[in-house]
Protein backbone atom coordinates (compact mmCIF):
# COMPACT_ATOMS: atom_id res chain seq x y z
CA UNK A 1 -2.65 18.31 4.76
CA UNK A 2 -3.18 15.10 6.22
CA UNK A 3 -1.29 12.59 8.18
CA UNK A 4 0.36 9.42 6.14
CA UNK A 5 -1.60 6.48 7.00
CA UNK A 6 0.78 3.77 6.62
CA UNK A 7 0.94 2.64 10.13
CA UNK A 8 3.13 4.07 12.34
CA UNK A 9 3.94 7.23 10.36
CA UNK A 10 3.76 10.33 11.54
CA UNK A 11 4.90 12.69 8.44
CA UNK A 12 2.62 14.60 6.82
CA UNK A 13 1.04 13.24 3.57
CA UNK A 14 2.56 14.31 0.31
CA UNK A 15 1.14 12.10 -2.48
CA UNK A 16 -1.29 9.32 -2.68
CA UNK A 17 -1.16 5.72 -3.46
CA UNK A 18 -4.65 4.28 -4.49
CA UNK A 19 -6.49 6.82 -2.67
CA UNK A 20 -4.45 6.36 0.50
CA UNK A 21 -2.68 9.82 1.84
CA UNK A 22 1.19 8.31 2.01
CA UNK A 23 4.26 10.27 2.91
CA UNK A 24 6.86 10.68 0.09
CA UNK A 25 8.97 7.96 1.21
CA UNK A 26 6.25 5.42 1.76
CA UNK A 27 4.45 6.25 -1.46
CA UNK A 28 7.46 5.53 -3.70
CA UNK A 29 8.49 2.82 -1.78
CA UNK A 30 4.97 1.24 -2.38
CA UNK A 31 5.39 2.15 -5.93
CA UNK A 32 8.77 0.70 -6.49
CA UNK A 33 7.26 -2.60 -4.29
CA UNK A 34 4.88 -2.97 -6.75
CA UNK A 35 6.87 -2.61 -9.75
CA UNK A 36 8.95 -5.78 -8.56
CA UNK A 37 5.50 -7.51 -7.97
CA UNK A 38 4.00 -6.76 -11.05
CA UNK A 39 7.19 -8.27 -12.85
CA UNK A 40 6.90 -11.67 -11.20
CA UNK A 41 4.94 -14.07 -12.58
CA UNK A 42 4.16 -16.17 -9.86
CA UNK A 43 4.10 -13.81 -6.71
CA UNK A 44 3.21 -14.79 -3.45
CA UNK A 45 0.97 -11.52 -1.89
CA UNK A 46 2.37 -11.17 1.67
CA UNK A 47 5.82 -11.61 0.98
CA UNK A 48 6.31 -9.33 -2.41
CA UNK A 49 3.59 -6.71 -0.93
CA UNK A 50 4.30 -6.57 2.75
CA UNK A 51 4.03 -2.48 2.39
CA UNK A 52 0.86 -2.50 0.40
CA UNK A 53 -0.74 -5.20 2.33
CA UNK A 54 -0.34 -2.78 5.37
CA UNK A 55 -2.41 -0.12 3.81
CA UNK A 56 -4.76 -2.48 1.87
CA UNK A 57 -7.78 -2.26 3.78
CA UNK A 58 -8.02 1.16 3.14
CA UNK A 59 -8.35 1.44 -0.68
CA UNK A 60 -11.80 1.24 -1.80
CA UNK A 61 -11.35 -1.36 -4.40
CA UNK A 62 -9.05 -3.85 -2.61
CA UNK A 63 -10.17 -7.00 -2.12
CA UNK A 64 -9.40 -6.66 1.23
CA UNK A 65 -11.21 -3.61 2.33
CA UNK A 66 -14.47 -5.74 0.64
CA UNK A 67 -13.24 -8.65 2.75
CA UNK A 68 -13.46 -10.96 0.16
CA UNK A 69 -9.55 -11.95 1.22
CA UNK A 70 -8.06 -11.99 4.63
CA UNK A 71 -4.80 -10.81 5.15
């Protein structure tokens, strides 16, 4: 199995979070940090996805991997 790619990490992917090999803890962490973000009606990105912006550019459909936002 792969590496987790959240940055830093060196566990051994478990699950996956849009595509993204994550370890356990980062993948339900990134779940549970977009829970809270989903239930906020006026978010701001960077500081209610800090964990998901770190991995961001590596999900096929984000707007940052298709650099149509800078993060």
């Amino acid at each position: 199995m792969n590496k987790c790619e959240y940055p830093g990490c060196k566990k051994t992917a478990q699950e996956t979070f849009a595509l993204v090999p994550l370890c356990k803890w980062h993948c339900d962490a990134i779940k549970e940090e977009t829970q809270l973000y989903y239930g906020n009606l006026s978010p701001k990105y960077k500081i209610h996805r800090p964990m998901y912006c770190k991995i961001a550019r590596l999900i096929p459909w984000s707007q940052v991997s298709r650099k149509e936002v800078n993060l």
